[in-house]
Protein backbone atom coordinates (compact mmCIF):
# COMPACT_ATOMS: atom_id res chain seq x y z
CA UNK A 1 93.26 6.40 44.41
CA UNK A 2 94.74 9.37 46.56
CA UNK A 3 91.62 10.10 47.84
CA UNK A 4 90.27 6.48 48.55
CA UNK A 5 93.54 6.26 50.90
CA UNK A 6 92.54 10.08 52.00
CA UNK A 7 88.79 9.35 52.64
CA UNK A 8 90.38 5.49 54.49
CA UNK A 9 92.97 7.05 56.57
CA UNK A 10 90.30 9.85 58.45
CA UNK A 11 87.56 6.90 58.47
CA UNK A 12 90.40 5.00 60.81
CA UNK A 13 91.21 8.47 62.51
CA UNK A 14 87.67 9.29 63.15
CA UNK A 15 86.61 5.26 64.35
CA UNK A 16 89.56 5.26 67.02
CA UNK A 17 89.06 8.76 68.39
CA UNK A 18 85.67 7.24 68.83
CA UNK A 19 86.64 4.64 70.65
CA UNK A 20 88.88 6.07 72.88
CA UNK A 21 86.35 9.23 73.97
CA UNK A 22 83.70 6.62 74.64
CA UNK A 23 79.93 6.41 75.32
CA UNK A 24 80.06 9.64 77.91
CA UNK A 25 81.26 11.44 75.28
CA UNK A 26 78.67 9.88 73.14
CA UNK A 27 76.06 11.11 74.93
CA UNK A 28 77.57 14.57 75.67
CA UNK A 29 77.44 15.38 72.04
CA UNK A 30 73.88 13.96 71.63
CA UNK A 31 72.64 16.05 74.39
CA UNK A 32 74.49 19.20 72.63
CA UNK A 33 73.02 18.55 69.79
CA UNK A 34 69.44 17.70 70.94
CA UNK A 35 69.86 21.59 73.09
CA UNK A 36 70.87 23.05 69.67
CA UNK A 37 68.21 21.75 67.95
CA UNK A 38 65.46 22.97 70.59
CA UNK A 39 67.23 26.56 70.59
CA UNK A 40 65.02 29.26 69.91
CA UNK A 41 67.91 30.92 67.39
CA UNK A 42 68.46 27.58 65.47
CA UNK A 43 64.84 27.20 64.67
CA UNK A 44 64.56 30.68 63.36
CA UNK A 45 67.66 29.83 61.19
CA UNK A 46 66.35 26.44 60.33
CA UNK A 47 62.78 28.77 59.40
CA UNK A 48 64.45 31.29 57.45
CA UNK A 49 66.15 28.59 55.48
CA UNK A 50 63.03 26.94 54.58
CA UNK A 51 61.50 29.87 53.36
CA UNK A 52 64.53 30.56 51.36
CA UNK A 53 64.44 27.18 49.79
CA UNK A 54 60.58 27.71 48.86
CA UNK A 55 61.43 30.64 47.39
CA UNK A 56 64.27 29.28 44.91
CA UNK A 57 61.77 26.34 44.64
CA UNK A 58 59.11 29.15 43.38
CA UNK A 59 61.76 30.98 41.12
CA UNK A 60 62.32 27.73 39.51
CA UNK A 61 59.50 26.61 38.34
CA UNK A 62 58.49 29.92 36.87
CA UNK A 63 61.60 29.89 34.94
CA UNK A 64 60.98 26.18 33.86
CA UNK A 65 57.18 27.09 32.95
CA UNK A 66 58.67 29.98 30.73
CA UNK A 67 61.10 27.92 29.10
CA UNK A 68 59.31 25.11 28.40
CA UNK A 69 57.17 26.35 25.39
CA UNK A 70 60.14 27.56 23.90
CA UNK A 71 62.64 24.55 23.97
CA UNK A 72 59.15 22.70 23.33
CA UNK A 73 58.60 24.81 19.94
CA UNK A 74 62.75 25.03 19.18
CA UNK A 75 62.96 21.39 19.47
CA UNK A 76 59.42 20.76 17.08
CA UNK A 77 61.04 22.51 14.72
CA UNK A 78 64.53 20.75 14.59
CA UNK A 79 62.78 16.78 14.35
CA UNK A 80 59.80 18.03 12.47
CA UNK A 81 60.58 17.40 8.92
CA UNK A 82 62.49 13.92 10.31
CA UNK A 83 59.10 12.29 12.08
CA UNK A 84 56.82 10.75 9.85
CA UNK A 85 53.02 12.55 10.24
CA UNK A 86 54.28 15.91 11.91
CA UNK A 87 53.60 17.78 9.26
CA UNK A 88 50.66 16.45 9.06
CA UNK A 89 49.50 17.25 12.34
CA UNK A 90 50.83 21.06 12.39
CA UNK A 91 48.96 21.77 9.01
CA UNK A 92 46.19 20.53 10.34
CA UNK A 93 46.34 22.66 13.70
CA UNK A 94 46.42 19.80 15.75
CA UNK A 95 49.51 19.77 17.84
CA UNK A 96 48.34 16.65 19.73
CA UNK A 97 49.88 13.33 19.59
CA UNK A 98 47.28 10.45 19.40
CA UNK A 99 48.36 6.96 18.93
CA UNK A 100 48.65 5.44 15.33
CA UNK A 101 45.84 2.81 13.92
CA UNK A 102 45.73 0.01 15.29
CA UNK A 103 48.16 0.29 18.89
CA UNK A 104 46.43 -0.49 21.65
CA UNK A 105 44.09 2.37 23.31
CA UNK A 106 43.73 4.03 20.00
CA UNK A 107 40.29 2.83 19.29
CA UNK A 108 41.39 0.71 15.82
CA UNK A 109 42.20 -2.51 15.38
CA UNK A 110 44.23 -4.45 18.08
CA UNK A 111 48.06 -4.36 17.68
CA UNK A 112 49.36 -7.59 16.29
């Protein structure tokens, strides 16, 4: 609740300081900002932070591609003896799922 009032009280700050600087002001700050986005040192921050990010972005999905077969295997072996046919399908070597007789797309009869 404190912060609803908080987050209420700088909304109502914020809307009449507004008002009162006006639509020069307005402007002002709109042409700051469009000569701060244009500036030669903002775009080679706003480069170096993209290449950062598609670097973490790399890093991460090597990580998840590593981990993957491993939570994949941990977590076959915690349900397998509780899902009917698993068993079944690691003696056999097959570790693919393929739908049951008779559901639709499995080539059996239609489901009912």
């Amino acid at each position: 609740m404190r912060y609803r009032f908080a987050f209420l009280a700088g909304l109502a700050v914020g809307f009449i300081i507004g008002a009162r600087a006006g639509r020069e002001r307005y402007e002002q700050l709109k042409t700051l900002a469009s000569k701060a986005k244009d500036s030669p040192a903002m775009q080679q921050a706003a480069g170096a932070a993209q290449a950062q990010a598609a670097n973490l972005a790399r890093a991460a999905k090597d990580r998840a591609a590593q981990r993957v077969p491993q939570l994949t295997e941990k977590a076959r072996s915690k349900v397998g003896d509780r899902i009917p046919g698993m068993r079944a399908r690691e003696a056999n070597g097959h570790g693919t799922y393929s739908a049951a007789p008779g559901a639709p797309g499995s080539g059996g009869q239609p489901g009912r």
